[in-house]
N, C-alpha and C. Protein backbone atom coordinates (compact mmCIF):
# COMPACT_ATOMS: atom_id res chain seq x y z
N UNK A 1 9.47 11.86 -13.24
CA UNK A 1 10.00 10.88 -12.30
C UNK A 1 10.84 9.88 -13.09
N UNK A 2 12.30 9.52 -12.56
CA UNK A 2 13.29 9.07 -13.11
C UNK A 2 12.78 7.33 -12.97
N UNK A 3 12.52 6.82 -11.85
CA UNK A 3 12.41 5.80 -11.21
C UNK A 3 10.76 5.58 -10.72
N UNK A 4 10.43 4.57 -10.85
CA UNK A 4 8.93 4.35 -10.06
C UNK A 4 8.98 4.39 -8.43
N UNK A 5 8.02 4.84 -7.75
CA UNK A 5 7.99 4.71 -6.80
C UNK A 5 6.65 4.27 -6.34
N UNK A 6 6.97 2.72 -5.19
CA UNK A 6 5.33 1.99 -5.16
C UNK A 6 5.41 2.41 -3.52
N UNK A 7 4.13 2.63 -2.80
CA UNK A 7 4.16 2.21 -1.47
C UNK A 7 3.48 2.13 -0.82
N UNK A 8 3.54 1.28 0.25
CA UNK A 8 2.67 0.50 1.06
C UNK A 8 2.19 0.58 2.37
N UNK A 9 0.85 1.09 2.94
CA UNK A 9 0.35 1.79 3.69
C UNK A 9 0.06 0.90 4.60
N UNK A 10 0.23 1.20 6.37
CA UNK A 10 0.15 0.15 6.79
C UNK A 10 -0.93 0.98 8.01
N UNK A 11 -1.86 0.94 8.57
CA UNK A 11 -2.65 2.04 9.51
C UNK A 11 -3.49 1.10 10.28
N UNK A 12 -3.94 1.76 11.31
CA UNK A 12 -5.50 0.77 11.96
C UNK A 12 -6.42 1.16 10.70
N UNK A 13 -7.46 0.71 10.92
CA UNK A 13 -8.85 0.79 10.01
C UNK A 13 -9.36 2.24 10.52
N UNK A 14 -9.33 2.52 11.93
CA UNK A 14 -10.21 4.32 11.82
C UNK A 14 -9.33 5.02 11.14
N UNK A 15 -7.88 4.87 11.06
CA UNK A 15 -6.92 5.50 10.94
C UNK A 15 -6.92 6.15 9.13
N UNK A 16 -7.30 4.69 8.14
CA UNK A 16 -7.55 4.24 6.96
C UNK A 16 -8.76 5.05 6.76
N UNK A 17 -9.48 4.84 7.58
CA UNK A 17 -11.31 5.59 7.41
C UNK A 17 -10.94 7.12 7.29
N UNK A 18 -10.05 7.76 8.32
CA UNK A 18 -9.85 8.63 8.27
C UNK A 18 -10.45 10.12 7.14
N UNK A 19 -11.07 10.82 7.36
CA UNK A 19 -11.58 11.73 6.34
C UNK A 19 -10.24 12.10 5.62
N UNK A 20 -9.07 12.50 5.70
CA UNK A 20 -7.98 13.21 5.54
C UNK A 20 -6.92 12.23 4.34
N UNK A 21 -7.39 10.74 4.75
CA UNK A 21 -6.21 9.75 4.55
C UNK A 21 -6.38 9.43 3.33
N UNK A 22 -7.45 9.40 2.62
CA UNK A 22 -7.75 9.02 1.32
C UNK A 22 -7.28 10.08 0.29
N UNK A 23 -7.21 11.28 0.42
CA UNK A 23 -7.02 12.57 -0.14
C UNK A 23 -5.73 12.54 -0.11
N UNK A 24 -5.20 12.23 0.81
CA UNK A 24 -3.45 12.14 0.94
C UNK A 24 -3.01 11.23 0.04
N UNK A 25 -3.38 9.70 -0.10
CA UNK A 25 -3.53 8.50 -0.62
C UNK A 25 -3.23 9.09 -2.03
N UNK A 26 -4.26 9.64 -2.69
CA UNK A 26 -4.46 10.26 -3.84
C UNK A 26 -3.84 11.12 -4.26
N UNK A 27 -3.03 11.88 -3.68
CA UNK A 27 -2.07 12.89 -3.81
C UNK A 27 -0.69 12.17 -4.60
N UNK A 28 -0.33 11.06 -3.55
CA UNK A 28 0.81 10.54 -4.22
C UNK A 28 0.52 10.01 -5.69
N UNK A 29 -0.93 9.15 -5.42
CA UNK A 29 -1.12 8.68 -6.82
C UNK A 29 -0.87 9.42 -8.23
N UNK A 30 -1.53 11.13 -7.79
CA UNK A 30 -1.43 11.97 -9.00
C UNK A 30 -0.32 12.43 -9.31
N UNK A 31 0.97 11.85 -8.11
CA UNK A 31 2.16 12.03 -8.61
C UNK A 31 3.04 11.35 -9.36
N UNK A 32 2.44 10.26 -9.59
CA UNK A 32 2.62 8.97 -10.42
C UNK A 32 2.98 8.32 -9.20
N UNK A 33 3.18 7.87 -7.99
CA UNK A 33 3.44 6.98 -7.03
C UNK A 33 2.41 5.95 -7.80
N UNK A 34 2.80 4.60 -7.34
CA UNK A 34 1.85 3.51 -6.89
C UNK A 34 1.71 2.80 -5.76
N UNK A 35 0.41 2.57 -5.72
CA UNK A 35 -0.02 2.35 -4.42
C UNK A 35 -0.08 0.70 -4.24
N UNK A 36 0.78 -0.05 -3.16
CA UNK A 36 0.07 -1.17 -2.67
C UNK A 36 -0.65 -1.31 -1.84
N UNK A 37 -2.04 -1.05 -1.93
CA UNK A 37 -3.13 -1.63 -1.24
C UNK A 37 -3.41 -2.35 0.08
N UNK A 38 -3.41 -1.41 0.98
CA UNK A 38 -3.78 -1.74 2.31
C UNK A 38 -4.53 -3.64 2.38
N UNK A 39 -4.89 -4.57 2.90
CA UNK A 39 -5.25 -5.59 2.96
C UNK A 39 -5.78 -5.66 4.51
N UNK A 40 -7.33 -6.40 4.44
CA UNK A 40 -8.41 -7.04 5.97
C UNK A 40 -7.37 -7.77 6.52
N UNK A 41 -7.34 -7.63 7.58
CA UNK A 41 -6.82 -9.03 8.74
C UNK A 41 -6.72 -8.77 10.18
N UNK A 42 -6.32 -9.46 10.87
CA UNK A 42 -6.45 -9.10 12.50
C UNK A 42 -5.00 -8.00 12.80
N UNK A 43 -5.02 -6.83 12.89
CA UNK A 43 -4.34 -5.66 12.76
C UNK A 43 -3.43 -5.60 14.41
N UNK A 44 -2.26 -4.82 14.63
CA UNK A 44 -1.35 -5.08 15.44
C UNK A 44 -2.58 -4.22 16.93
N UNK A 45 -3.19 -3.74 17.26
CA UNK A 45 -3.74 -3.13 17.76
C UNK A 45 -4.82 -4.11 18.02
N UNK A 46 -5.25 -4.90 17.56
CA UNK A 46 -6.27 -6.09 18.13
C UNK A 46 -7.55 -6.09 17.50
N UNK A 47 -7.62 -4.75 16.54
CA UNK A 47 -9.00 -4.46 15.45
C UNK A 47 -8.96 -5.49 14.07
N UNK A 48 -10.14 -6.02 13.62
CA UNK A 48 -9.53 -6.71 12.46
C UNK A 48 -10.69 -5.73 11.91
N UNK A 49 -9.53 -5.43 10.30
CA UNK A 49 -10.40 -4.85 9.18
C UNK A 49 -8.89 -4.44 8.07
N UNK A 50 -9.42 -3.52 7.39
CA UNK A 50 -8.47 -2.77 6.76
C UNK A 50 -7.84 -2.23 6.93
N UNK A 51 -6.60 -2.05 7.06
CA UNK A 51 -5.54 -1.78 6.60
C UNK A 51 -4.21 -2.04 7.47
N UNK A 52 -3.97 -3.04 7.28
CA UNK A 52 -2.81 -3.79 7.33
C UNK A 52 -2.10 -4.04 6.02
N UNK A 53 -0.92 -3.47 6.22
CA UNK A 53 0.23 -3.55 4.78
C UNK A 53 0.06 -5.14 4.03
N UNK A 54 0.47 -5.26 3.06
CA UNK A 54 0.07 -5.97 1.94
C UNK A 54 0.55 -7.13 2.14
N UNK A 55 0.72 -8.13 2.15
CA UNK A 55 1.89 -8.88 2.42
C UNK A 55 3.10 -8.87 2.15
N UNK A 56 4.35 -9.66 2.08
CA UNK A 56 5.77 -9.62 2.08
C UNK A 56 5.60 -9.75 -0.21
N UNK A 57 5.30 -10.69 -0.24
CA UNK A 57 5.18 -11.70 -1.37
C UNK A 57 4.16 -10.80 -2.57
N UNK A 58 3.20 -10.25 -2.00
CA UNK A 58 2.39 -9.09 -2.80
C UNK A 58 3.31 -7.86 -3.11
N UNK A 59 3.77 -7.42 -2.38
CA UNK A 59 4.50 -6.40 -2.50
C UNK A 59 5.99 -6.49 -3.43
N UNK A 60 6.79 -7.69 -3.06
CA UNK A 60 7.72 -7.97 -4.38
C UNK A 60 7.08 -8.53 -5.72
N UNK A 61 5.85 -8.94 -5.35
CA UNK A 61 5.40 -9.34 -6.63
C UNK A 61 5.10 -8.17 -7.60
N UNK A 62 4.81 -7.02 -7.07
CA UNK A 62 4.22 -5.97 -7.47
C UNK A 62 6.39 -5.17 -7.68
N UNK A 63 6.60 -5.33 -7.22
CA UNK A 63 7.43 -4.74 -7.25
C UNK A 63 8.60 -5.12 -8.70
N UNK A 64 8.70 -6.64 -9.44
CA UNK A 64 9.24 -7.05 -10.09
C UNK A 64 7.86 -6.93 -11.04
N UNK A 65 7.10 -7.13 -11.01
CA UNK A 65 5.60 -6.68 -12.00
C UNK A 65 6.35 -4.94 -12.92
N UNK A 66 6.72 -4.20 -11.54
CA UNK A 66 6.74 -3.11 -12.45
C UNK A 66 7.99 -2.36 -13.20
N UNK A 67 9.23 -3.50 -12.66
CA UNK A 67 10.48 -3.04 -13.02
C UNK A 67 10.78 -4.02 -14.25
N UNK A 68 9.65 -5.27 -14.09
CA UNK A 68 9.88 -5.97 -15.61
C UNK A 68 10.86 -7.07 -15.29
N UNK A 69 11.42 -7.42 -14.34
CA UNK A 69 11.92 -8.21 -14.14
C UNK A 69 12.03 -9.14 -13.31
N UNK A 70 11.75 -10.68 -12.99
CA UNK A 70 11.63 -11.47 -11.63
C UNK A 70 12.31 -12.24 -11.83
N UNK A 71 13.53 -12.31 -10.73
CA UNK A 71 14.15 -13.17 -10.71
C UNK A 71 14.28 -14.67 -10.28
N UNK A 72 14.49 -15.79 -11.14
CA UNK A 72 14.10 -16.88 -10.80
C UNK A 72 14.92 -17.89 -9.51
């Protein structure tokens, strides 16, 4: 892989629970993907738990984290 590739999963919580979803999850990982981390909160569907996408600010943070560079 020429370039990193991070990304960010955004699902209801059964969806996340899912038997299938974690195995998938892991798939990219062993492809060198990185993963930003689903995050608890009150979800667009009206369930609060896991997995709601990461925030705006987590995600560029992570994103200049891995290209080495943040611009001021």
């Amino acid at each position: 892989m020429n370039k990193p590739l991070l990304f960010a999963a955004a699902m209801n919580t059964r969806m996340l629970e899912h038997p299938i979803t974690q195995p998938q999850i892991n798939m990219l990982k062993s492809w060198g993907y990185i993963e930003i981390p689903t995050v608890p909160k009150l979800l667009a569907c009206g369930d609060k738990g896991d997995g709601a996408m990461a925030e705006v600010g987590t995600i560029t943070d992570r994103v200049f984290e891995i290209l080495g560079n943040k611009p001021s």
